[in-house]
Protein backbone atom coordinates (compact mmCIF):
# COMPACT_ATOMS: atom_id res chain seq x y z
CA UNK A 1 0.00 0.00 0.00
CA UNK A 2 2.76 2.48 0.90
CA UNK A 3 4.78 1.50 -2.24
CA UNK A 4 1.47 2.48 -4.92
CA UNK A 5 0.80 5.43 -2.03
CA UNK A 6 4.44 6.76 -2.77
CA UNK A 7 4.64 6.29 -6.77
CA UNK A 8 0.90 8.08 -6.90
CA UNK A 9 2.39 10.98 -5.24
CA UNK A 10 5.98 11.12 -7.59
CA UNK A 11 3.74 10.61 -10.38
CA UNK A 12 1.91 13.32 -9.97
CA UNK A 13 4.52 16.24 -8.99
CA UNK A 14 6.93 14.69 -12.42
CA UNK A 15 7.12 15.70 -15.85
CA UNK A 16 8.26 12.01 -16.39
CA UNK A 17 5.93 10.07 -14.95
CA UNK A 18 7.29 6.53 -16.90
CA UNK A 19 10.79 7.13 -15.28
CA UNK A 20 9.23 6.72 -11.67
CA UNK A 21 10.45 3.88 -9.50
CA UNK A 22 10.00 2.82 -5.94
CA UNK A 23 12.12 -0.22 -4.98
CA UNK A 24 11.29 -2.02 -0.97
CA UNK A 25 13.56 -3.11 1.30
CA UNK A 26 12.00 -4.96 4.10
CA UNK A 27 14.14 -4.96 7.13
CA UNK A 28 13.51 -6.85 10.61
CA UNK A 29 11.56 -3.52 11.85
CA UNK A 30 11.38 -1.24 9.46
CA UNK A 31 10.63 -0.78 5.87
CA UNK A 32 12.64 1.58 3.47
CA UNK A 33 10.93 2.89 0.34
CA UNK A 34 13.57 3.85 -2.32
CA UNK A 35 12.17 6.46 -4.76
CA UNK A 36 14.62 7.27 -7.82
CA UNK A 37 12.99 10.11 -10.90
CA UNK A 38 14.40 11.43 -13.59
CA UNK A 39 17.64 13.56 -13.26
CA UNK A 40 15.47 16.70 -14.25
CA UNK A 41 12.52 16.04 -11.94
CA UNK A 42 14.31 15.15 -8.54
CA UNK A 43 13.70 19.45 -7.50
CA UNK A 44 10.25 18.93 -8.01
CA UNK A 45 9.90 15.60 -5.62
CA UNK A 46 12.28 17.52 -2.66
CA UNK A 47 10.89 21.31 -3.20
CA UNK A 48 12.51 23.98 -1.97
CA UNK A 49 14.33 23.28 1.55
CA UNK A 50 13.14 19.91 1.21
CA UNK A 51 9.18 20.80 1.70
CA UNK A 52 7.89 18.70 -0.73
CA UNK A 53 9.53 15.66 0.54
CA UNK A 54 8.94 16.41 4.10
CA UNK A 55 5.30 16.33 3.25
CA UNK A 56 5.55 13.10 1.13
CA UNK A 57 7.69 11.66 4.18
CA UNK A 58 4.79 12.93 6.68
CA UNK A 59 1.68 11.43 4.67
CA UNK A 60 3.97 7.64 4.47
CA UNK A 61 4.33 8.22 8.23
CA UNK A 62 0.84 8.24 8.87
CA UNK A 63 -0.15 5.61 6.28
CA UNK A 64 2.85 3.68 7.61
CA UNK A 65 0.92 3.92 11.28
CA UNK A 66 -2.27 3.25 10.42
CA UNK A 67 -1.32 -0.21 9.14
CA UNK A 68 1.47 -0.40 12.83
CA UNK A 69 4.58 -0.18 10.73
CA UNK A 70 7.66 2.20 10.24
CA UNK A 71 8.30 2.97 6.99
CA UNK A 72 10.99 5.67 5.99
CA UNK A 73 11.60 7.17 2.32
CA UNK A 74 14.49 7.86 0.48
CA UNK A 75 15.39 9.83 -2.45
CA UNK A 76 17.82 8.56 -4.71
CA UNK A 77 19.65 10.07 -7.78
């Protein structure tokens, strides 16, 4: 659910929307979410001073919670 939850949101704030790509990795407790764009559209996912992805980061948190997991995202170029 997070993973689809995570590649909605990219999708929407790319001009690429094909070049998307969320990868898991399932640890003992925790899940990390990998999220890699396009060269060109990796501004657009962090905003400026990082507000966009602090807001993605905040709505995984409390998806993440609802379901009683932990679930952290990074952005990868």
């Amino acid at each position: 659910m997070e993973k689809d939850l995570i590649e909605y949101l990219a999708k929407s704030l790319v001009d690429d929307p094909s070049a998307v790509n969320v990868n898991v990795v399932e640890g003992e407790k925790s899940t990390i979410l990998e999220l890699r764009v396009a060269n060109g559209d990796i501004g657009k996912v962090i905003g400026k001073h990082g507000r966009i992805a602090k807001a993605i980061r905040t709505v995984l948190q409390a998806a993440s919670a609802k379901a009683g997991k932990h679930t952290t995202l990074e952005i990868l170029d």
